[in-house]
PDB file of N, CA and C in Angstrom:
ATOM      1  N   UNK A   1       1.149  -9.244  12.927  1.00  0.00           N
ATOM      2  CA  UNK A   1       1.187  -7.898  12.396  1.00  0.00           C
ATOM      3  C   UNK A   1       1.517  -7.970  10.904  1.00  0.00           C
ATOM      4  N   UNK A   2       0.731  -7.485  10.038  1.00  0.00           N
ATOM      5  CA  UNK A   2       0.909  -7.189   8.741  1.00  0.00           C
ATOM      6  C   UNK A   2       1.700  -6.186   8.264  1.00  0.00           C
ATOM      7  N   UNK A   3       2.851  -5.900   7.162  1.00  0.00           N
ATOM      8  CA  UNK A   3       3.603  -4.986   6.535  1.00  0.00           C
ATOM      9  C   UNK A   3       2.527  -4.700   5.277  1.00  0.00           C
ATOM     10  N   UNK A   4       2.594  -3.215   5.273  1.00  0.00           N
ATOM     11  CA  UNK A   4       1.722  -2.766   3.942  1.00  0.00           C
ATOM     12  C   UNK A   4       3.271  -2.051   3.375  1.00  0.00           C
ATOM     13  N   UNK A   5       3.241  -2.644   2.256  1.00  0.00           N
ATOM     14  CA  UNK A   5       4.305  -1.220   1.718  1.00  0.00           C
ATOM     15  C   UNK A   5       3.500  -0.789   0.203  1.00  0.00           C
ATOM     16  N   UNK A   6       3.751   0.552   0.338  1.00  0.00           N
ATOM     17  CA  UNK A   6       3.319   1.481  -0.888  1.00  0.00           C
ATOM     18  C   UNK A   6       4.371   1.923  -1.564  1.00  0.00           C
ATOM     19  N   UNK A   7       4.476   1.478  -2.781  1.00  0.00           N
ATOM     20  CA  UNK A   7       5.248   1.609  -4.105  1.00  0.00           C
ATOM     21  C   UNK A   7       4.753   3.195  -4.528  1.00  0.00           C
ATOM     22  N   UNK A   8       5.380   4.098  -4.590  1.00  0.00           N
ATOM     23  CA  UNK A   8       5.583   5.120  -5.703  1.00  0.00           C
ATOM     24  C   UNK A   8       6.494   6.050  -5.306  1.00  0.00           C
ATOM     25  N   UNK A   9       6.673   7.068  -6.363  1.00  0.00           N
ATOM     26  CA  UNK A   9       7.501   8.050  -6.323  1.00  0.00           C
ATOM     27  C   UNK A   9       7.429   9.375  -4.924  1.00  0.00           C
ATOM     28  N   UNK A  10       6.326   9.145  -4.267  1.00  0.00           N
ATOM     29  CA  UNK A  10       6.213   9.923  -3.176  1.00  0.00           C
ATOM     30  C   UNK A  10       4.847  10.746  -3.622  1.00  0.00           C
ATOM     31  N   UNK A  11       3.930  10.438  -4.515  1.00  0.00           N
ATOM     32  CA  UNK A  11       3.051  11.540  -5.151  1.00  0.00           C
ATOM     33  C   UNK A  11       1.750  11.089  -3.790  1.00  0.00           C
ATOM     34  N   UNK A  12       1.038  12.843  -4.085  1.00  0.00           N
ATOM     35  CA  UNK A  12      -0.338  12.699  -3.430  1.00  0.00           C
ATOM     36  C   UNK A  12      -1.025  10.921  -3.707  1.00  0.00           C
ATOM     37  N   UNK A  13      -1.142  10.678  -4.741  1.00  0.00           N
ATOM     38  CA  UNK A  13      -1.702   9.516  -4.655  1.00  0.00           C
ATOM     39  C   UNK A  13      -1.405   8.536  -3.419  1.00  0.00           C
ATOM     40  N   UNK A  14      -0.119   8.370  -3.424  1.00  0.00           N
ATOM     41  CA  UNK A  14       0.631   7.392  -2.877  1.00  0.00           C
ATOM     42  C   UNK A  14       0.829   7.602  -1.054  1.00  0.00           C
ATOM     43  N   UNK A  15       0.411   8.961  -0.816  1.00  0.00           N
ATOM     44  CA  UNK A  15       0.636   9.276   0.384  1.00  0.00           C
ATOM     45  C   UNK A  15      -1.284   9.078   0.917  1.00  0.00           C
ATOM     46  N   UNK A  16      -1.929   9.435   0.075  1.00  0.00           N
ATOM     47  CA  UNK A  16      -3.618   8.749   0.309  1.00  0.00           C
ATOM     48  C   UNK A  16      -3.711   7.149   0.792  1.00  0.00           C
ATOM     49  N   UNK A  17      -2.966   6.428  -0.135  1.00  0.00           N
ATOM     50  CA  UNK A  17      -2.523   5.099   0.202  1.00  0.00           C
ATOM     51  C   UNK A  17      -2.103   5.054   1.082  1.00  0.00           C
ATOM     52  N   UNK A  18      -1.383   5.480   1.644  1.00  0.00           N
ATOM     53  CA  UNK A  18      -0.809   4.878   2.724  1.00  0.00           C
ATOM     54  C   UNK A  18      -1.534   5.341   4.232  1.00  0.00           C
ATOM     55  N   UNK A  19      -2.094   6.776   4.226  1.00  0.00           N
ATOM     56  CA  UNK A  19      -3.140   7.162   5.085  1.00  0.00           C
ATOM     57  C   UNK A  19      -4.260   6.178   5.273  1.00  0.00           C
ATOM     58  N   UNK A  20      -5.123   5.573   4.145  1.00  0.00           N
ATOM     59  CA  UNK A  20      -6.231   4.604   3.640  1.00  0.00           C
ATOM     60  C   UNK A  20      -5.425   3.478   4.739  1.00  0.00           C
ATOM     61  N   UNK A  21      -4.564   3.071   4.461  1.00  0.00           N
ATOM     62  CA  UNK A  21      -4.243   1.574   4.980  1.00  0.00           C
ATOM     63  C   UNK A  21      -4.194   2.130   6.033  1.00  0.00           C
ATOM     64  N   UNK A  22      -3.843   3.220   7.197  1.00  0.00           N
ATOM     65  CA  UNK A  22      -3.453   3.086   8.431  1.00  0.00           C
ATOM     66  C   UNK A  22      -4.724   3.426   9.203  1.00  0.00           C
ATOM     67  N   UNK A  23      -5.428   4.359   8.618  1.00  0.00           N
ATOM     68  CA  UNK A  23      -7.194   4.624   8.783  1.00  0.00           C
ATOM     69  C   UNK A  23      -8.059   3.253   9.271  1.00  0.00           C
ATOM     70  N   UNK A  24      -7.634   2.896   8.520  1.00  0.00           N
ATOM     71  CA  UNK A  24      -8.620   0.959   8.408  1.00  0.00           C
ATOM     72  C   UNK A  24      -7.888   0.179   9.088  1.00  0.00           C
ATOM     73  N   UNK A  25      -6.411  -0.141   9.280  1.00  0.00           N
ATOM     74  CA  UNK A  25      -6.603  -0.893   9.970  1.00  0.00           C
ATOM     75  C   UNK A  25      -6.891  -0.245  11.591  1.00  0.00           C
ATOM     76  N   UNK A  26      -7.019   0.954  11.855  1.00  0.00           N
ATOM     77  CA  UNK A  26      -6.977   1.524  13.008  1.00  0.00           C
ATOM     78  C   UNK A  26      -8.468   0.903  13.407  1.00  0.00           C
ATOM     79  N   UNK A  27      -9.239   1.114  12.349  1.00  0.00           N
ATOM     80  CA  UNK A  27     -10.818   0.874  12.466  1.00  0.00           C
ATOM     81  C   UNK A  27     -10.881  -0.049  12.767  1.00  0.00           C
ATOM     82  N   UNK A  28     -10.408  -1.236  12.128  1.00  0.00           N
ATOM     83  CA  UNK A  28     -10.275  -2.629  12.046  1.00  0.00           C
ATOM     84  C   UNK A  28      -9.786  -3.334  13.672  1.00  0.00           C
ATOM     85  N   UNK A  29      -8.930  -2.544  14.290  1.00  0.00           N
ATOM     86  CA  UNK A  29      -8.112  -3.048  15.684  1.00  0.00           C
ATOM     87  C   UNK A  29      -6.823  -3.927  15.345  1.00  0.00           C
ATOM     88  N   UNK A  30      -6.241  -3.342  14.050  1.00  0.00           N
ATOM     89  CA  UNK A  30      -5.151  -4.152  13.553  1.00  0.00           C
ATOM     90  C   UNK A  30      -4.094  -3.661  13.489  1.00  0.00           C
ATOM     91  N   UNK A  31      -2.762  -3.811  14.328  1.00  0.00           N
ATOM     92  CA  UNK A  31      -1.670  -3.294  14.035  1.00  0.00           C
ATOM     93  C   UNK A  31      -1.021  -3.713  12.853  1.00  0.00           C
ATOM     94  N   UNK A  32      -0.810  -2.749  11.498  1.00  0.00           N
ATOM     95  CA  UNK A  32      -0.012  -2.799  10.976  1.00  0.00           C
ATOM     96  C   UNK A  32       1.352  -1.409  10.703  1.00  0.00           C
ATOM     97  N   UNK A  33       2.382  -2.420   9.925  1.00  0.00           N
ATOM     98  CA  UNK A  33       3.300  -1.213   9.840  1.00  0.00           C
ATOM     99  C   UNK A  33       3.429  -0.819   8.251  1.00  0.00           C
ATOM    100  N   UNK A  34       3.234   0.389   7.968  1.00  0.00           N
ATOM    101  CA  UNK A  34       3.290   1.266   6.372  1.00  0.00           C
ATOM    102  C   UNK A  34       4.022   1.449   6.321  1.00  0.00           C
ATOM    103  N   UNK A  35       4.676   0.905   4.995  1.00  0.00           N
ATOM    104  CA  UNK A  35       6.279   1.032   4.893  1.00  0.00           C
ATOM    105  C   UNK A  35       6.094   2.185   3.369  1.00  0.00           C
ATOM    106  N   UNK A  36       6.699   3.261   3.084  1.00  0.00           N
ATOM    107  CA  UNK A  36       6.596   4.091   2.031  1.00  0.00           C
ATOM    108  C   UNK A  36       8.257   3.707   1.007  1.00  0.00           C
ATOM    109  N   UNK A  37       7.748   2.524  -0.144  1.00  0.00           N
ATOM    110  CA  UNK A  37       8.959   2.281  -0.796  1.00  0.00           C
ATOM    111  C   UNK A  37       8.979   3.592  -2.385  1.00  0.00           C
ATOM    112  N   UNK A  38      10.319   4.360  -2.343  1.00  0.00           N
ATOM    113  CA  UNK A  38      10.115   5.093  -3.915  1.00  0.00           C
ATOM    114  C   UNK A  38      11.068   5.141  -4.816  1.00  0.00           C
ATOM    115  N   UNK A  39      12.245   4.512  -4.114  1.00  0.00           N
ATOM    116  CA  UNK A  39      13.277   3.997  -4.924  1.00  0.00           C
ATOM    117  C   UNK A  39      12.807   2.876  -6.486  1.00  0.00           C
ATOM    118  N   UNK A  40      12.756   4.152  -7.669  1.00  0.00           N
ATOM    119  CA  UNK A  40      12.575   3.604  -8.822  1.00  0.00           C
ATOM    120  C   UNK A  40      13.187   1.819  -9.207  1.00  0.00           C
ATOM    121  N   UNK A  41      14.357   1.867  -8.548  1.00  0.00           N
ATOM    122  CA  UNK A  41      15.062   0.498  -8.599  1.00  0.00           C
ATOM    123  C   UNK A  41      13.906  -0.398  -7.319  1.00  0.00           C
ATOM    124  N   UNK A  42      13.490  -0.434  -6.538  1.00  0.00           N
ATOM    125  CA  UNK A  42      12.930  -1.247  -5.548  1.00  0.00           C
ATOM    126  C   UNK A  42      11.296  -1.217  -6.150  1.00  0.00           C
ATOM    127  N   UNK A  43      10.539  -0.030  -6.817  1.00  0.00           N
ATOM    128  CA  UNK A  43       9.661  -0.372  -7.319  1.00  0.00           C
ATOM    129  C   UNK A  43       9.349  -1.270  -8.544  1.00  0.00           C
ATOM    130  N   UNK A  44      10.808  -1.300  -9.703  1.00  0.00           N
ATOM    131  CA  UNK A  44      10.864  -2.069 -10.504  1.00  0.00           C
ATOM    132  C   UNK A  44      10.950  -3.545 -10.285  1.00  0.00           C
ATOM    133  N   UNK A  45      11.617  -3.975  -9.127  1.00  0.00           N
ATOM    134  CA  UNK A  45      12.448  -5.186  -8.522  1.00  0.00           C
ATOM    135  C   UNK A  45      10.894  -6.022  -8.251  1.00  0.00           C
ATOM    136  N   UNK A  46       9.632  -5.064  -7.583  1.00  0.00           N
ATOM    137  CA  UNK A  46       8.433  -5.760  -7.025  1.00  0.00           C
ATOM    138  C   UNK A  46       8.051  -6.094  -8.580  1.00  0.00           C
ATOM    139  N   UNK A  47       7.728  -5.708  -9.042  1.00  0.00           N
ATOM    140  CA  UNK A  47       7.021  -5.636 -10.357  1.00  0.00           C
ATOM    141  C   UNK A  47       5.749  -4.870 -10.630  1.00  0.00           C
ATOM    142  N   UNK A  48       6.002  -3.322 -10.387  1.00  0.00           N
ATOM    143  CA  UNK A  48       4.535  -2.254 -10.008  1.00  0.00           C
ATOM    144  C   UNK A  48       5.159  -1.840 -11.321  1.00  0.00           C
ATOM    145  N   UNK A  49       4.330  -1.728 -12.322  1.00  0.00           N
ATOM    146  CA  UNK A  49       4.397  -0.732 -13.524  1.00  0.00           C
ATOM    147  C   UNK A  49       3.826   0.284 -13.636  1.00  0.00           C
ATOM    148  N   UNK A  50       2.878   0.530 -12.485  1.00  0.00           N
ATOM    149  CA  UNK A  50       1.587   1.413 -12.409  1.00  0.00           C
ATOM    150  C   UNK A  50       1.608   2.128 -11.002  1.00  0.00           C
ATOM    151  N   UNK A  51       1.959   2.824 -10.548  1.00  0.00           N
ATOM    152  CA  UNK A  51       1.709   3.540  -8.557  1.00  0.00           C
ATOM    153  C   UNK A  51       0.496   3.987  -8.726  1.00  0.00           C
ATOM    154  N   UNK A  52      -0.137   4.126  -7.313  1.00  0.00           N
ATOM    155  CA  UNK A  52       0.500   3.942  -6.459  1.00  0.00           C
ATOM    156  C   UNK A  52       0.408   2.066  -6.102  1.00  0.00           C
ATOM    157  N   UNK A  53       1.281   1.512  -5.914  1.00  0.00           N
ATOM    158  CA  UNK A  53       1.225  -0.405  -6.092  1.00  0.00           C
ATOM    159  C   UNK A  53       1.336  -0.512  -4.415  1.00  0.00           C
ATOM    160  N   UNK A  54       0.639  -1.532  -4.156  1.00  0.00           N
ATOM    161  CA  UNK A  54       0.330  -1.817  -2.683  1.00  0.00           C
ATOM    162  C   UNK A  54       0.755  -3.279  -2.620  1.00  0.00           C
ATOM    163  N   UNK A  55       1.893  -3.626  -2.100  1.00  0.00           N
ATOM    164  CA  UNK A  55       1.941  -5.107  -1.323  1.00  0.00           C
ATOM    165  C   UNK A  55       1.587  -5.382   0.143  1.00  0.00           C
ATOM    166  N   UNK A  56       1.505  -6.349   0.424  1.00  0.00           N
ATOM    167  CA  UNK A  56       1.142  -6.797   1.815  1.00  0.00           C
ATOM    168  C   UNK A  56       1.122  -8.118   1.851  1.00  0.00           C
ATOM    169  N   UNK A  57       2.787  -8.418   2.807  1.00  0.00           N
ATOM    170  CA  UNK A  57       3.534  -8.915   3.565  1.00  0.00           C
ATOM    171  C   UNK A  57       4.438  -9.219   1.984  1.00  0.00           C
ATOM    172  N   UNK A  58       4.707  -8.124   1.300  1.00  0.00           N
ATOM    173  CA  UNK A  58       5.954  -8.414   0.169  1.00  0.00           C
ATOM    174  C   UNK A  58       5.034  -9.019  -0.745  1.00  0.00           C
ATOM    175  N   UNK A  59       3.846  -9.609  -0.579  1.00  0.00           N
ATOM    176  CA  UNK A  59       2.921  -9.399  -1.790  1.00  0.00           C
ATOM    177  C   UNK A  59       2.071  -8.076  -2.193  1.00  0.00           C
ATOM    178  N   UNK A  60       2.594  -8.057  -4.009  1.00  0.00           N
ATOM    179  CA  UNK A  60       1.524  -7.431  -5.003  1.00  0.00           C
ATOM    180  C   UNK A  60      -0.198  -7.755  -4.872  1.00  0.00           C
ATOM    181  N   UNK A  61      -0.950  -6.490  -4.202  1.00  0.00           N
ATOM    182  CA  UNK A  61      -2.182  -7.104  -4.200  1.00  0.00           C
ATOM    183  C   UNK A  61      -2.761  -5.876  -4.938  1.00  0.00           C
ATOM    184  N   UNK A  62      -2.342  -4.819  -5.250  1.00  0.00           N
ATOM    185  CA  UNK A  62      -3.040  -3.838  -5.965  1.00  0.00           C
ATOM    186  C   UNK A  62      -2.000  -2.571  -6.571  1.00  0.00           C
ATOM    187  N   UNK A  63      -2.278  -2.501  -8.339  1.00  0.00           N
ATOM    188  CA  UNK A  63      -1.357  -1.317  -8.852  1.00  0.00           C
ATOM    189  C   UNK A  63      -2.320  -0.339  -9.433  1.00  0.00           C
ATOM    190  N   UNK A  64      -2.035   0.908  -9.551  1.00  0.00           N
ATOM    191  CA  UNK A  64      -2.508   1.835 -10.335  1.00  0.00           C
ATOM    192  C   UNK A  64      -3.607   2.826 -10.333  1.00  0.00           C
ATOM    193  N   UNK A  65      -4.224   2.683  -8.529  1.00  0.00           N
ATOM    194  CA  UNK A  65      -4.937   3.587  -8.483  1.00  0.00           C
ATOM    195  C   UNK A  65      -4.875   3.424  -6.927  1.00  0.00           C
ATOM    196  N   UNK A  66      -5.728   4.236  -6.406  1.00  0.00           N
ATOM    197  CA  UNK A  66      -5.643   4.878  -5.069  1.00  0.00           C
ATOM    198  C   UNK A  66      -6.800   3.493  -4.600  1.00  0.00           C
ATOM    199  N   UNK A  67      -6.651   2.545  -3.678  1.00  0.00           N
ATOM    200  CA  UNK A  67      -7.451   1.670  -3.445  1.00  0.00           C
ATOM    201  C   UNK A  67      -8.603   2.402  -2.367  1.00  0.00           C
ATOM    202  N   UNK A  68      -9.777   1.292  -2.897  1.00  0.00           N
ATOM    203  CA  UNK A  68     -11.021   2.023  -1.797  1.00  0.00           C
ATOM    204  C   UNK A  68     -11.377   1.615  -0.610  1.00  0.00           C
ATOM    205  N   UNK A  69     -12.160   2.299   0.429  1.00  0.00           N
ATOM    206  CA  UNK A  69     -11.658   1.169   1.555  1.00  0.00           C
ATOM    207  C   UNK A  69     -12.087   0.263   1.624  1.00  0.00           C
ATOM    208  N   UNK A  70     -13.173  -0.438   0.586  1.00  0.00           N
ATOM    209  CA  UNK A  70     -13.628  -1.727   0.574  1.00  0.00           C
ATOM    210  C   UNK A  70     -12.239  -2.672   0.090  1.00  0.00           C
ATOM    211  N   UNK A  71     -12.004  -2.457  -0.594  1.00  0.00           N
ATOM    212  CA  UNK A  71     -10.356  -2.831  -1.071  1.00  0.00           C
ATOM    213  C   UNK A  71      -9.717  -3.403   0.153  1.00  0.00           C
ATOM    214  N   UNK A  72      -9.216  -1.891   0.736  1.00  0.00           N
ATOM    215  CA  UNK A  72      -8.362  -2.070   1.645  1.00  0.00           C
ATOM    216  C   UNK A  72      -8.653  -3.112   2.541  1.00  0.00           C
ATOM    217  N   UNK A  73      -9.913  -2.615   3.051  1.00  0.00           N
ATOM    218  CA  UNK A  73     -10.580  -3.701   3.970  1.00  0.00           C
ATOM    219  C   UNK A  73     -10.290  -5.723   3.828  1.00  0.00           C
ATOM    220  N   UNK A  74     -10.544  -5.532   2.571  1.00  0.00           N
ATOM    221  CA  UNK A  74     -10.237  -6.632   1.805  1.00  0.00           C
ATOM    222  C   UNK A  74      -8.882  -7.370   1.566  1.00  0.00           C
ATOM    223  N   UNK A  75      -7.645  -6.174   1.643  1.00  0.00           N
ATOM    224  CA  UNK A  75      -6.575  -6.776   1.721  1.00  0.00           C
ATOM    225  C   UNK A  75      -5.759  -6.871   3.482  1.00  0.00           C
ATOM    226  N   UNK A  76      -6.699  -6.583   3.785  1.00  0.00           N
ATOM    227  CA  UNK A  76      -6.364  -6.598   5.709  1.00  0.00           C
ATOM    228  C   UNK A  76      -6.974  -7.784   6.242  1.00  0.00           C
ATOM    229  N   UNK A  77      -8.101  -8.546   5.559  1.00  0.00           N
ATOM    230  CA  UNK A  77      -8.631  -9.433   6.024  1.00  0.00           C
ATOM    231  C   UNK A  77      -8.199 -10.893   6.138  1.00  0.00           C
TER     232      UNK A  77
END
């Protein structure tokens, strides 16, 4: 099982993100768990300068925009 966590302040963006990842992997047949991080101190600590920032499994794999589901797809694989 994969951890997705989404870095931001709680904005529409960031809540798309995290819908996107649970959409796909549903499609996919993949349990993962979406973790919603917005603690300014825990987003600084990853190193996201940009939200909405997407790790998966505590890795940085995407900052600064709403990923597409080819993306996503891509970071589930």
């Amino acid at each position: 099982m994969k951890t997705i966590q989404v870095y931001g302040p709680g904005c529409n963006n960031c809540a798309v993100t995290a819908e996107r990842f649970a959409k796909v992997a549903k499609d996919l047949g993949q349990d993962v768990v979406v973790e919603k991080i917005s603690s300014l101190e825990d987003i600084m600590k990853a190193g996201v300068m940009s939200t909405p920032g997407v790790g998966v499994n505590g890795i940085i794999q995407h900052t600064g925009s709403v990923p597409t589901e080819e993306q996503v797809r891509a970071m589930l694989a």
